[in-house]
C-alpha atoms as a PDB file:
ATOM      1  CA  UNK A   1      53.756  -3.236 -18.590  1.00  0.00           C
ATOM      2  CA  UNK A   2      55.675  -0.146 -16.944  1.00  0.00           C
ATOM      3  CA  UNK A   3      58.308   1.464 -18.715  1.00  0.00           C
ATOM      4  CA  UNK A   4      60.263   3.290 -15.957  1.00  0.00           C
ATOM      5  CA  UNK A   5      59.621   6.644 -15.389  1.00  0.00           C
ATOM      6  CA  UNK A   6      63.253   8.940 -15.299  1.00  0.00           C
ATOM      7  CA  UNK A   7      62.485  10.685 -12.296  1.00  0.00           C
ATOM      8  CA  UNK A   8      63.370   9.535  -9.736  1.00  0.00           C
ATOM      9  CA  UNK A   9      65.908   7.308 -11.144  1.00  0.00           C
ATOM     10  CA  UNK A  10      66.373   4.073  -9.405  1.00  0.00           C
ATOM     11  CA  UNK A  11      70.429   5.703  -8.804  1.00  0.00           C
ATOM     12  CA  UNK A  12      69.195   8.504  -6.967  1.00  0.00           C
ATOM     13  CA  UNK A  13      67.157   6.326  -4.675  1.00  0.00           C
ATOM     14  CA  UNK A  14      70.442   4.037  -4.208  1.00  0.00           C
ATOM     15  CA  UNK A  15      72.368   7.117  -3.596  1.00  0.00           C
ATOM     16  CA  UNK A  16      70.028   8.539  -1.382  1.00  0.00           C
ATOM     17  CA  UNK A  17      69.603   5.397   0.888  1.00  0.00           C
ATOM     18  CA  UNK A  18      73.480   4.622   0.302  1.00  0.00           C
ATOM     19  CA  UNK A  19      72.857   1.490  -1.079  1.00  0.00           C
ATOM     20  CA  UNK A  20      75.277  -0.402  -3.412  1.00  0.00           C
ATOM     21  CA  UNK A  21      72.485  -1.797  -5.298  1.00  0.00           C
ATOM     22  CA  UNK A  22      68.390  -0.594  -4.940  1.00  0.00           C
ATOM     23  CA  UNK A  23      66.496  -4.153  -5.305  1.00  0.00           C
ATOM     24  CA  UNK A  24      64.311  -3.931  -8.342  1.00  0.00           C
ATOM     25  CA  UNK A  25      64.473  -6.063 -10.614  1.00  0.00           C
ATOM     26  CA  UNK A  26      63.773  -4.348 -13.794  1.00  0.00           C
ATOM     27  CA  UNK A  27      64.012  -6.714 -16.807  1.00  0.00           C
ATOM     28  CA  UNK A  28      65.443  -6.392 -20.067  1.00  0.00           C
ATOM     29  CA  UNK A  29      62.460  -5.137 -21.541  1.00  0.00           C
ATOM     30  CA  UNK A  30      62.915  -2.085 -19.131  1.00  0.00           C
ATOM     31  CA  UNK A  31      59.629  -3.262 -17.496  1.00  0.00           C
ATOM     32  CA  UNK A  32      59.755  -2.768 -13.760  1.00  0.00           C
ATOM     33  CA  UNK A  33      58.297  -6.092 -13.044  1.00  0.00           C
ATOM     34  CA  UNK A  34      59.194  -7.672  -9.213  1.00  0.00           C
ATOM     35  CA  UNK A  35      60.227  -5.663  -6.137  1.00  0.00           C
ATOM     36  CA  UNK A  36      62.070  -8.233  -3.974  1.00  0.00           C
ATOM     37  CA  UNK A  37      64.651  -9.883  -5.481  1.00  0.00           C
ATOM     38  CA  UNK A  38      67.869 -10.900  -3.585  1.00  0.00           C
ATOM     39  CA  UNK A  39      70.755  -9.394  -3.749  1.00  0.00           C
ATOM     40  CA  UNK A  40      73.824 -11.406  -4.513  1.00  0.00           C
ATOM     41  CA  UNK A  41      77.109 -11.745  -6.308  1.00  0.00           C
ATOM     42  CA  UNK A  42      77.087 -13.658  -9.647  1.00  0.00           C
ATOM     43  CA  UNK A  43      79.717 -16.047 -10.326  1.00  0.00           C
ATOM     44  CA  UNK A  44      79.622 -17.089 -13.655  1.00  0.00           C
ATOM     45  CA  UNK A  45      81.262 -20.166 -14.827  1.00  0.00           C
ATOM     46  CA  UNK A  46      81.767 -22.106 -18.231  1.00  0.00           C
ATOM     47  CA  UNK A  47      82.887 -25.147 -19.747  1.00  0.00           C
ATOM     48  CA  UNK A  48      84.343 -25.974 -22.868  1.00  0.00           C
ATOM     49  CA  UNK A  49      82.570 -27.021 -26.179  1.00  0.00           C
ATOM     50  CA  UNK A  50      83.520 -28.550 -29.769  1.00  0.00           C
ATOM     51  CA  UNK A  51      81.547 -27.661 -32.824  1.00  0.00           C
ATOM     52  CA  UNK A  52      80.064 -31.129 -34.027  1.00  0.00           C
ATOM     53  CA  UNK A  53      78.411 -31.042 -37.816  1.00  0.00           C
ATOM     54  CA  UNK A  54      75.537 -29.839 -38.007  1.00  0.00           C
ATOM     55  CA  UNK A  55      75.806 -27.488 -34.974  1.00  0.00           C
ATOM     56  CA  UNK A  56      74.231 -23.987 -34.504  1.00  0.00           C
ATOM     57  CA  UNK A  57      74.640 -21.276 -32.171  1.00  0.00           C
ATOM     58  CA  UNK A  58      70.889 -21.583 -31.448  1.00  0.00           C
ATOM     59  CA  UNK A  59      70.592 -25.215 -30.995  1.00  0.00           C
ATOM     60  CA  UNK A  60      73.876 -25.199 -28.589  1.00  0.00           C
ATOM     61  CA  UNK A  61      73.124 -22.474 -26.408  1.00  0.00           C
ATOM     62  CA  UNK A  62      69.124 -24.234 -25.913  1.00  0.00           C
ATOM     63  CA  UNK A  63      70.919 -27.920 -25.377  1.00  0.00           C
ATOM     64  CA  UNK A  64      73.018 -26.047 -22.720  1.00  0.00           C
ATOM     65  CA  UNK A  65      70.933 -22.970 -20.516  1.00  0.00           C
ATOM     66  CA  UNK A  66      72.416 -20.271 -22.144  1.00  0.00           C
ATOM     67  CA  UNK A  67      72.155 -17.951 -24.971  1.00  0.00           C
ATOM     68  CA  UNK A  68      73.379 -17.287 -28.437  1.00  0.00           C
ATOM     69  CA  UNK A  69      75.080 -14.056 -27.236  1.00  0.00           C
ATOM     70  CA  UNK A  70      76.482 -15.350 -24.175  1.00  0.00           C
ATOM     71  CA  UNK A  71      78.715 -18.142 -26.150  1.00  0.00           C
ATOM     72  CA  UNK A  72      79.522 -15.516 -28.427  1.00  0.00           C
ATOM     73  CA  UNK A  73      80.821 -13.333 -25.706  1.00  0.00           C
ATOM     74  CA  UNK A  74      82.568 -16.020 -24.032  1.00  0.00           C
ATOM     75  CA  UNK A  75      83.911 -17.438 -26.999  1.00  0.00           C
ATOM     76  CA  UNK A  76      85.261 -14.327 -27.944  1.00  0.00           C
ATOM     77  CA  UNK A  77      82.961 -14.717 -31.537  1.00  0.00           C
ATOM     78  CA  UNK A  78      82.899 -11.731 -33.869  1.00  0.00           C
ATOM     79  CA  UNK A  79      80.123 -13.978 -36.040  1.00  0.00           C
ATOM     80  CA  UNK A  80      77.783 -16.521 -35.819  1.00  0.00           C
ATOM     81  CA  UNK A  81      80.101 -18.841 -38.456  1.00  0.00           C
ATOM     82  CA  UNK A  82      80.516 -21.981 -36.951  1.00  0.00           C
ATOM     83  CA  UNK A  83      83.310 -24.345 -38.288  1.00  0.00           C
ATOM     84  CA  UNK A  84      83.486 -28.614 -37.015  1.00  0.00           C
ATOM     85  CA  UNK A  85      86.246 -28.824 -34.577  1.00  0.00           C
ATOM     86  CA  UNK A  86      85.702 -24.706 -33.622  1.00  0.00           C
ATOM     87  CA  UNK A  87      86.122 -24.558 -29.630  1.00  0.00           C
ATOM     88  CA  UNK A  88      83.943 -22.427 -27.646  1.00  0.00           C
ATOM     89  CA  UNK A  89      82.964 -21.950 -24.435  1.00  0.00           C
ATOM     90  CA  UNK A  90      79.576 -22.604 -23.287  1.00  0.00           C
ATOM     91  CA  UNK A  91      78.064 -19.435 -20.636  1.00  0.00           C
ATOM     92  CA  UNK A  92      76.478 -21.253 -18.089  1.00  0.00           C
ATOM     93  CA  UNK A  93      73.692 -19.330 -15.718  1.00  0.00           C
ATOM     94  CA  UNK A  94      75.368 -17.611 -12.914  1.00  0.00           C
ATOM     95  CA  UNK A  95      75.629 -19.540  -9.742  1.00  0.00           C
ATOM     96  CA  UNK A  96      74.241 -16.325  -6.485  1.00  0.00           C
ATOM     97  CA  UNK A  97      75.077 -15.881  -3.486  1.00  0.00           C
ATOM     98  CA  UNK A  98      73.452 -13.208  -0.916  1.00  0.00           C
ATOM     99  CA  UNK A  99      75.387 -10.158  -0.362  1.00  0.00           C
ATOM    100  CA  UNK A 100      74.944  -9.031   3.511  1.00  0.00           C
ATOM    101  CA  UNK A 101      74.635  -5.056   4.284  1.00  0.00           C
ATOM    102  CA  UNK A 102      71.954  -4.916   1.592  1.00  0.00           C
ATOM    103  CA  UNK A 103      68.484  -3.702   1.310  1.00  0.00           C
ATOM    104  CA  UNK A 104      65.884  -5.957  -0.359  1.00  0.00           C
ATOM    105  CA  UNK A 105      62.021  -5.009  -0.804  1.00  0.00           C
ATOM    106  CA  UNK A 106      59.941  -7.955  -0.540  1.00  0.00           C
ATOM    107  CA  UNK A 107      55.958  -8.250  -0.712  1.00  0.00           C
ATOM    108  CA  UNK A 108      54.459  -7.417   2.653  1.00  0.00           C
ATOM    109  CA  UNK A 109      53.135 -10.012   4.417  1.00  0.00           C
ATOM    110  CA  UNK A 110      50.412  -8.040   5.618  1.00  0.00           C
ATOM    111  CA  UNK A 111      49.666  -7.450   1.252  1.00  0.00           C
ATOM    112  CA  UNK A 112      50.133 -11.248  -0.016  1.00  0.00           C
ATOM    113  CA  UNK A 113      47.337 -11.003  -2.610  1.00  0.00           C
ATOM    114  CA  UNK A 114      48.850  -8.148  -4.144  1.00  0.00           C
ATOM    115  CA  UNK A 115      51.020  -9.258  -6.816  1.00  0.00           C
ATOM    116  CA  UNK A 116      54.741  -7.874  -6.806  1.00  0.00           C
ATOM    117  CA  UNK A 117      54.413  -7.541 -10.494  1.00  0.00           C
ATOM    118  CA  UNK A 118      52.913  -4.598  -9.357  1.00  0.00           C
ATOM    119  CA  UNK A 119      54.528  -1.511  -9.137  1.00  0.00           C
ATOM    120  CA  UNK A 120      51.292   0.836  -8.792  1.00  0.00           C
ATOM    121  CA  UNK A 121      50.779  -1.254  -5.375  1.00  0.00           C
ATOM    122  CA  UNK A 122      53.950   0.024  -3.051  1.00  0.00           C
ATOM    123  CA  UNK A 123      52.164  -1.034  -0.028  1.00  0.00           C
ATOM    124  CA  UNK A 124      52.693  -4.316  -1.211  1.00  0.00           C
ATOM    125  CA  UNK A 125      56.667  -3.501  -0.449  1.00  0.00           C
ATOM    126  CA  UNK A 126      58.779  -3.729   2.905  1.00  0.00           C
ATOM    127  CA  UNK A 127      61.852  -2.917   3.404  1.00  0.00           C
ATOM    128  CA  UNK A 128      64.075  -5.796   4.590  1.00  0.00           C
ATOM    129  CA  UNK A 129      68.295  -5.100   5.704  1.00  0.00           C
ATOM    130  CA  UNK A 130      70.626  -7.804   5.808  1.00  0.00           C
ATOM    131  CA  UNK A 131      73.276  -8.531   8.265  1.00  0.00           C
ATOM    132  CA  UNK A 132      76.725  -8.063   7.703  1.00  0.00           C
ATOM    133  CA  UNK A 133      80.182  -8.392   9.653  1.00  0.00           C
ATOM    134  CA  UNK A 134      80.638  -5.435  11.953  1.00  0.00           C
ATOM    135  CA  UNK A 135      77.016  -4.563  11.618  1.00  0.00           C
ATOM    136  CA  UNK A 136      75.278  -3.371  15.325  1.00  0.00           C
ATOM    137  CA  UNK A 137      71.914  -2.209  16.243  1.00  0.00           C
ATOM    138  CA  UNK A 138      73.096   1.136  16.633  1.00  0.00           C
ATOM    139  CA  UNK A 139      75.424   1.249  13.144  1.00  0.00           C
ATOM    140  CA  UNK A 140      72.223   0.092  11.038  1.00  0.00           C
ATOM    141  CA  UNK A 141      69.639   2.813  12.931  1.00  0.00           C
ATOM    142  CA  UNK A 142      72.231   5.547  12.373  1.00  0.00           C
ATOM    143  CA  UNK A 143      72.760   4.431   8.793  1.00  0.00           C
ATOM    144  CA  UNK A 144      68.871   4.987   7.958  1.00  0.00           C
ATOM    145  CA  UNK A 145      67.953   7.522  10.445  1.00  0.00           C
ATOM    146  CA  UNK A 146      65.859   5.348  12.804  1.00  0.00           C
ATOM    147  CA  UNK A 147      66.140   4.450  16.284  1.00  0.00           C
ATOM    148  CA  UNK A 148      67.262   0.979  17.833  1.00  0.00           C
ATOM    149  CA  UNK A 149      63.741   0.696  19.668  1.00  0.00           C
ATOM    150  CA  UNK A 150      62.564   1.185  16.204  1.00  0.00           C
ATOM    151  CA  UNK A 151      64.350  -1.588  14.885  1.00  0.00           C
ATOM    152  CA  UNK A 152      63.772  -3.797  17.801  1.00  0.00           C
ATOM    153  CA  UNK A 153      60.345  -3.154  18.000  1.00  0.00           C
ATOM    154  CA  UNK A 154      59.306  -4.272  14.237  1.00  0.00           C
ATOM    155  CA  UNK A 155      61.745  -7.554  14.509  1.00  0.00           C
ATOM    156  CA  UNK A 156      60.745  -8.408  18.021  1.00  0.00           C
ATOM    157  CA  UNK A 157      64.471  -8.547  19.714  1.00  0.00           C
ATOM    158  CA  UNK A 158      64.590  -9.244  22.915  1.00  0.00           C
ATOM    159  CA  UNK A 159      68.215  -8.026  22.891  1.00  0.00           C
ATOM    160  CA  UNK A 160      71.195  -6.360  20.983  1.00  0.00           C
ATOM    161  CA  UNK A 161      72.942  -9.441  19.072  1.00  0.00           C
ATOM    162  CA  UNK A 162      72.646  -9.704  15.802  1.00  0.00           C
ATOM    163  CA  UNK A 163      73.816 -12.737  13.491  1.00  0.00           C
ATOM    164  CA  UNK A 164      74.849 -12.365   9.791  1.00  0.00           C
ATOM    165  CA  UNK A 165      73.120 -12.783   7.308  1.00  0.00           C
ATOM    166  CA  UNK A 166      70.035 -11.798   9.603  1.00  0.00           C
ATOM    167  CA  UNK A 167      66.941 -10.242   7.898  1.00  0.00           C
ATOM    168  CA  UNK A 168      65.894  -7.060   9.636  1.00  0.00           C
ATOM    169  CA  UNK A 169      62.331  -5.427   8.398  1.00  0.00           C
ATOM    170  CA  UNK A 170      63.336  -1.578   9.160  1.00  0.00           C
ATOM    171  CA  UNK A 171      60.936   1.000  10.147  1.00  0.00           C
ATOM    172  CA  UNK A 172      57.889   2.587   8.257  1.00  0.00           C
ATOM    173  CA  UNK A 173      59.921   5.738   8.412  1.00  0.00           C
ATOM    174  CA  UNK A 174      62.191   4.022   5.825  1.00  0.00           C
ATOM    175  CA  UNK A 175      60.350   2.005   4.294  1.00  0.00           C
ATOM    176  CA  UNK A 176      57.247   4.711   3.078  1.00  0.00           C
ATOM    177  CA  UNK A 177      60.337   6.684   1.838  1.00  0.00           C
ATOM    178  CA  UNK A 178      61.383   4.335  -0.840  1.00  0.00           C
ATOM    179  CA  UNK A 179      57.518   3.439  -1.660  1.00  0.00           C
ATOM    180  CA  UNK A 180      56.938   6.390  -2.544  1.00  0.00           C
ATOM    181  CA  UNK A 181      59.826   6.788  -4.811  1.00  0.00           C
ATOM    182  CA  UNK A 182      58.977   3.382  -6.399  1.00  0.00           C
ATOM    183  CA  UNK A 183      55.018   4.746  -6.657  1.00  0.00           C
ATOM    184  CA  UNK A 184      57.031   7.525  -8.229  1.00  0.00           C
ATOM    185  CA  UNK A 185      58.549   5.048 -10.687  1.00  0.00           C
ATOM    186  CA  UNK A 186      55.699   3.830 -11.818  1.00  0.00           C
ATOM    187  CA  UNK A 187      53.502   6.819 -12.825  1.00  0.00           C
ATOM    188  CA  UNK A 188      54.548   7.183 -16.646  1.00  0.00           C
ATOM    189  CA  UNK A 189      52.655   4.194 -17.956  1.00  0.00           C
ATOM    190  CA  UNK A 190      52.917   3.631 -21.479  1.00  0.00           C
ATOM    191  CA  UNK A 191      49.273   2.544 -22.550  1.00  0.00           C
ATOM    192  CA  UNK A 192      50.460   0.697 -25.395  1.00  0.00           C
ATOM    193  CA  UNK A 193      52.827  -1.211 -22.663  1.00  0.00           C
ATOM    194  CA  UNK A 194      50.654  -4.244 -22.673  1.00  0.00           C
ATOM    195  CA  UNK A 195      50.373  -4.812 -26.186  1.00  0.00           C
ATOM    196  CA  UNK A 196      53.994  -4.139 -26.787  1.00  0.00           C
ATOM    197  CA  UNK A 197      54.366  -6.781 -23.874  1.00  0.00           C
ATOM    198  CA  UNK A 198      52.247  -9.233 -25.871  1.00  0.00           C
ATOM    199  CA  UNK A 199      54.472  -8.454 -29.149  1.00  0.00           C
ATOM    200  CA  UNK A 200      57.358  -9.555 -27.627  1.00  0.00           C
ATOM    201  CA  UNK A 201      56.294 -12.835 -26.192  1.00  0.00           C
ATOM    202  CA  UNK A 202      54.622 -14.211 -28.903  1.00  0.00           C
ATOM    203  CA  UNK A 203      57.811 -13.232 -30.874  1.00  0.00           C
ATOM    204  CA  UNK A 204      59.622 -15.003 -28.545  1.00  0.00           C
ATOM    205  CA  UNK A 205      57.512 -18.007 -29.151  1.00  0.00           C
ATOM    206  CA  UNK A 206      59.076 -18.418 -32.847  1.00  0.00           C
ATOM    207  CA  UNK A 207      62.751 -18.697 -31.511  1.00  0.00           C
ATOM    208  CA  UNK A 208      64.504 -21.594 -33.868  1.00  0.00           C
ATOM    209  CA  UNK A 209      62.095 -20.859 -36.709  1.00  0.00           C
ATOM    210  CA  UNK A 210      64.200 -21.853 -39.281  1.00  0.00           C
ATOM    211  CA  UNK A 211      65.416 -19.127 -41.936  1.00  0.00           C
ATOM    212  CA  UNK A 212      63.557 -19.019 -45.578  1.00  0.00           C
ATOM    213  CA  UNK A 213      64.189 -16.659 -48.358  1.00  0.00           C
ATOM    214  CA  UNK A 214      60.646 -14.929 -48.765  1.00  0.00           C
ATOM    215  CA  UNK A 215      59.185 -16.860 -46.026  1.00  0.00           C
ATOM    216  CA  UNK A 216      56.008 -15.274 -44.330  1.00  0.00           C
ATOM    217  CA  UNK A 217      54.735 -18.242 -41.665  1.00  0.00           C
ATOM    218  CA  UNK A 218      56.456 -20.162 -38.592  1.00  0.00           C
ATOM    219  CA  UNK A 219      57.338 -22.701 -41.407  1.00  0.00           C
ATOM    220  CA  UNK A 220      60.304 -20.165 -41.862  1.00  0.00           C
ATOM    221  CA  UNK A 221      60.342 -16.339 -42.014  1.00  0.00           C
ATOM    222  CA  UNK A 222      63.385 -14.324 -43.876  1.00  0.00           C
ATOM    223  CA  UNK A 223      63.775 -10.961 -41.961  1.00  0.00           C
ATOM    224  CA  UNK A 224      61.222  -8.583 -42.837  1.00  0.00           C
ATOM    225  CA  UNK A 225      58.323 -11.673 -43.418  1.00  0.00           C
ATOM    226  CA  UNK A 226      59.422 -12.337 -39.180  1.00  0.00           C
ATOM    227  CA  UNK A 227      58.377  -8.468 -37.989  1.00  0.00           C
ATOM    228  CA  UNK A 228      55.085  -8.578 -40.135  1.00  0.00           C
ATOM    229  CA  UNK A 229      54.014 -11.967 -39.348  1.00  0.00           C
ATOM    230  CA  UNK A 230      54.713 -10.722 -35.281  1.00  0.00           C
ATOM    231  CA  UNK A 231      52.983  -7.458 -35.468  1.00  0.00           C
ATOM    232  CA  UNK A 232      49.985  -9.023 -37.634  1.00  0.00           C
ATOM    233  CA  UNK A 233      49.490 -11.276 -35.762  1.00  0.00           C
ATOM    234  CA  UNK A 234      48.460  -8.236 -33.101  1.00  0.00           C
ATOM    235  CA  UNK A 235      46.505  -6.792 -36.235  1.00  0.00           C
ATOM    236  CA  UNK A 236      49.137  -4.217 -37.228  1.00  0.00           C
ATOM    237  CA  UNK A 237      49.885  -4.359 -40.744  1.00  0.00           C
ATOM    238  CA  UNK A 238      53.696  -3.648 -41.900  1.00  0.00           C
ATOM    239  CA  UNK A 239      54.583  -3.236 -45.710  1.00  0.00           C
ATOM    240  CA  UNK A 240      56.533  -7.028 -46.290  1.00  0.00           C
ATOM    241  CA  UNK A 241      59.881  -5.770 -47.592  1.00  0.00           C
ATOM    242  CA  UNK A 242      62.247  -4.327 -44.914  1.00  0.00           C
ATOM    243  CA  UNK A 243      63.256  -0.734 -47.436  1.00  0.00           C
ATOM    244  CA  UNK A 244      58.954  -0.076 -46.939  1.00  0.00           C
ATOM    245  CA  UNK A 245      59.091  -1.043 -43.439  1.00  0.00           C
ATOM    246  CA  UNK A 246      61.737   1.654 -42.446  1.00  0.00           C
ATOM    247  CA  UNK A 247      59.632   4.412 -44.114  1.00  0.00           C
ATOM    248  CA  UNK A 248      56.459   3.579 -41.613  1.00  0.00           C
ATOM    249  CA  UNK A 249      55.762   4.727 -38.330  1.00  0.00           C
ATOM    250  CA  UNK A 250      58.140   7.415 -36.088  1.00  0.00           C
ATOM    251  CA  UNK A 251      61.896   8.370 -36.188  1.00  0.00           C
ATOM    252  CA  UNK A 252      63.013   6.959 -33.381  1.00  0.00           C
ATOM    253  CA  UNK A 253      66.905   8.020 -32.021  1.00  0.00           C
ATOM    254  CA  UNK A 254      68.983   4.869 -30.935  1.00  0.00           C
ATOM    255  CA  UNK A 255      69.504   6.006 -27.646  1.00  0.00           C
ATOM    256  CA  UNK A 256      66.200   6.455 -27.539  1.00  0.00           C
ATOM    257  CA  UNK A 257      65.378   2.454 -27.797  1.00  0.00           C
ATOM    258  CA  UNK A 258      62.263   1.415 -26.604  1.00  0.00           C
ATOM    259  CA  UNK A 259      60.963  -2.551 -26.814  1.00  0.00           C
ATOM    260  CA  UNK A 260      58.749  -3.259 -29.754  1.00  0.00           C
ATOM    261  CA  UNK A 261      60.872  -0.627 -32.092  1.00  0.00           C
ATOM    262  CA  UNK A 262      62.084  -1.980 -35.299  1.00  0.00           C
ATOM    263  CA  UNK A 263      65.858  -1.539 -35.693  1.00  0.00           C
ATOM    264  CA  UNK A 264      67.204  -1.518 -39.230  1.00  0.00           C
ATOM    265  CA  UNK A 265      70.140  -2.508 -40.866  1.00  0.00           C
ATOM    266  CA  UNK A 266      72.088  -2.258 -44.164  1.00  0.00           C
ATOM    267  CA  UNK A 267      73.596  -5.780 -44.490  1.00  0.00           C
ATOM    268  CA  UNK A 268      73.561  -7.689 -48.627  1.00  0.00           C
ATOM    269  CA  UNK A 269      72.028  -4.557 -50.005  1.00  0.00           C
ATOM    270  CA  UNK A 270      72.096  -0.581 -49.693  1.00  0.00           C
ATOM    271  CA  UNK A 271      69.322   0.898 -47.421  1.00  0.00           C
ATOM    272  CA  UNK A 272      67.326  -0.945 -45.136  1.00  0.00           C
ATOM    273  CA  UNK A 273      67.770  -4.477 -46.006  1.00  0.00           C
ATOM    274  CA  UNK A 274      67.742  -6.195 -42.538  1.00  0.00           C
ATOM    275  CA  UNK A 275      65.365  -5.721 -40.012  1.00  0.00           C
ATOM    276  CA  UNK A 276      64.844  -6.959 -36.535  1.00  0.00           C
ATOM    277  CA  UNK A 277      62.221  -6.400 -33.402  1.00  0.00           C
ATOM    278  CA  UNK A 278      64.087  -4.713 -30.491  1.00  0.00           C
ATOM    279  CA  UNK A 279      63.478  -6.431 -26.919  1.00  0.00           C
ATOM    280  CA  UNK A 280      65.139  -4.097 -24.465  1.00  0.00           C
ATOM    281  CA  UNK A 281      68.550  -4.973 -22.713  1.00  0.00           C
ATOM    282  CA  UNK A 282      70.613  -3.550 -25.838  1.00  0.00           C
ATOM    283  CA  UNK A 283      69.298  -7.167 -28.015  1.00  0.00           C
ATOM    284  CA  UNK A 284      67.166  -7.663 -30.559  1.00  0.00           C
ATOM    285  CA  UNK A 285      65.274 -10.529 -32.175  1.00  0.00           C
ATOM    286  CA  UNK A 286      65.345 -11.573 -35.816  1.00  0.00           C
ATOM    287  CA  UNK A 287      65.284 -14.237 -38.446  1.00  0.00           C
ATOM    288  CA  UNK A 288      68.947 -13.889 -39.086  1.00  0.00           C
ATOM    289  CA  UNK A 289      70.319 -16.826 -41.395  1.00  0.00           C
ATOM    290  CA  UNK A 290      70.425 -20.063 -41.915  1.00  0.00           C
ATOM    291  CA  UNK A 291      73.675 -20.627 -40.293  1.00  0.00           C
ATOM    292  CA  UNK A 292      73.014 -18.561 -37.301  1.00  0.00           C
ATOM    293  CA  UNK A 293      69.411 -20.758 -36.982  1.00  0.00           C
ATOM    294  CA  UNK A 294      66.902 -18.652 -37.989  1.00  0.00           C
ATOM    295  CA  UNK A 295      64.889 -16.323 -35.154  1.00  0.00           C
ATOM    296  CA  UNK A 296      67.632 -15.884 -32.443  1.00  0.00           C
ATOM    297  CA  UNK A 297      68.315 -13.081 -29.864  1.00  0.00           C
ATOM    298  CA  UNK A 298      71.265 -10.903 -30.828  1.00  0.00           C
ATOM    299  CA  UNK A 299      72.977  -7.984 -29.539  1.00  0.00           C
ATOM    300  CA  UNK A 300      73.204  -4.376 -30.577  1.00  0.00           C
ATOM    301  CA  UNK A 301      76.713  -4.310 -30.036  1.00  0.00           C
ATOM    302  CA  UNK A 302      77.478  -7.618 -31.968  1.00  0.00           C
ATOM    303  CA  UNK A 303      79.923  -6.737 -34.218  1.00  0.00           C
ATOM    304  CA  UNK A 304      78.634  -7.144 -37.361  1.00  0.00           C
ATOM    305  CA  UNK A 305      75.402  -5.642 -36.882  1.00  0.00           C
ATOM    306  CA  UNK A 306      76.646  -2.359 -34.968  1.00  0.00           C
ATOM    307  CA  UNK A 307      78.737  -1.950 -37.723  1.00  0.00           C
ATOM    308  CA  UNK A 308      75.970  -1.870 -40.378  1.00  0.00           C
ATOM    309  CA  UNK A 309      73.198  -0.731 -37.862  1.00  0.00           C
ATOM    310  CA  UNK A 310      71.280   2.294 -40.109  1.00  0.00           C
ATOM    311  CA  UNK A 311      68.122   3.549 -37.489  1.00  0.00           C
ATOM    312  CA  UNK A 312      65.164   2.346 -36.015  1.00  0.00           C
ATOM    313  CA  UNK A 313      61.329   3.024 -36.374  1.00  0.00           C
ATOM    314  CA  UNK A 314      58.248   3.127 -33.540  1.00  0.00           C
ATOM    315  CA  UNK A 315      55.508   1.417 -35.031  1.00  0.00           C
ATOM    316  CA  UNK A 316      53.525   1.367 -31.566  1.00  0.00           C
ATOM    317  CA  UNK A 317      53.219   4.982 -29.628  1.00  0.00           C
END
């Protein structure tokens, strides 16, 4: 796991290479993790939903692709209350589309056993353009600083026309460039990056764990038994109430967020009496309440909890 270096930034290699958008798809864990995705609009689309007894946020947005912070944000939610008869509307994943007069980096053909999960292997990268209206040989070579022999050469045209939506590889000249920034990139590895990795999927694997006063086990967890049954289950041993949790480990500043810090809140009770695992992407998982159905994603800027947010604590360097 790579957490992205802040030099250079992946906007100065966008504004360098006057791109709308630089292809890497960095994940909500702020892991740069794949180097070729496609760019393409998102149109996102919903469809209406009635609360039926028994209902939870969690067990809706699983029956239906989504999340429990999408139908919150589409619903215009302020809580995780449900009432029967409430309508919502159900976030559905976002239909793409490509975008032409975009870069993408793909794996190199001449590379394919070189996994694109890899950002400390650039020469598994090429640098791919796509075809849009208005687009000539001549605009495109200009644009990067290359010549149309260049161009021609790589792709094998036998002529000038071009077709949108056509895939042109561009030059070495280019394509070295923004390898080397991505190398760059990937420099400042975290060495606990892997086990923070781990943290976070296996607390992933307890999503719809039911809620339980005092509960320590994936029969239920309340909030603090959830982070120290995760992180002992990687042998790290937190204190079990969530008031001792907040007093281990390292300040850490909420801008400052990094995946695997515990983020603290004052909810029922003064101090640190909530506590939750952050996973990158502004959200956080926790055991929340039985209403809200136990270990769920939520996010930092959910009402309630920004509200009552108090700090945060690295228990992992």
């Amino acid at each position: 796991m790579v957490f992205v270096s802040k030099r250079p930034g992946l906007s100065s290699i966008s504004y360098r290479f006057g791109l709308a958008v630089v292809i890497c798809c960095v994940l909500a864990l702020g892991v740069l993790v794949s180097c070729g995705a496609m760019v393409a609009e998102a149109v996102q689309t919903t469809k209406p939903y009635v609360v039926k007894s028994g209902d939870n946020l969690w067990n809706i947005a699983r029956a239906h692709n989504s999340t429990v912070n999408a139908i919150m944000q589409a619903s215009g939610l302020g809580s995780d209350r449900l009432s029967v008869g409430q309508k919502l509307l159900i976030s559905l994943p976002a239909q793409t589309t490509p975008v032409g007069g975009a870069l993408i980096l793909a794996r190199s053909a001449s590379s394919p056993e070189v996994e694109s999960t890899s950002p400390g292997n650039p020469e598994a990268l090429q640098l791919e353009y796509i075809v849009c209206a208005g687009d000539t040989l001549w605009s495109i070579a200009a644009r990067y600083g290359v010549t149309v022999n260049g161009i021609k050469l790589v792709n094998g045209l036998p002529g000038d026309m071009l077709i949108i939506g056509q895939r042109l590889l561009l030059p070495n000249s280019v394509t070295n460039s923004i390898r080397s920034d991505l190398s760059t990139l990937g420099t400042e590895v975290s060495r606990s990056g892997d086990r923070v990795q781990n943290i976070l999927s296996y607390a992933r694997t307890l999503l719809g764990t039911p809620y339980r006063m005092g509960g320590t086990t994936a029969a239920g967890f309340d909030c603090s038994g959830f982070a120290s049954h995760v992180f002992d289950h990687f042998g790290i041993t937190l204190p079990r109430a969530s008031d001792a949790q907040y007093r281990v480990g390292t300040t850490v500043e909420r801008g400052d967020l990094r995946p695997g810090d515990l983020v603290f809140f004052t909810t029922y009770a003064p101090g640190a009496s909530h506590v939750g695992i952050y996973v990158g992407n502004n959200q956080f998982i926790h055991s929340s309440s039985p209403r809200s159905g136990g270990v769920i994603y939520t996010a930092m800027g959910d009402s309630y909890y920004s509200s009552r947010y108090l700090g945060a604590r690295r228990i992992v360097p």
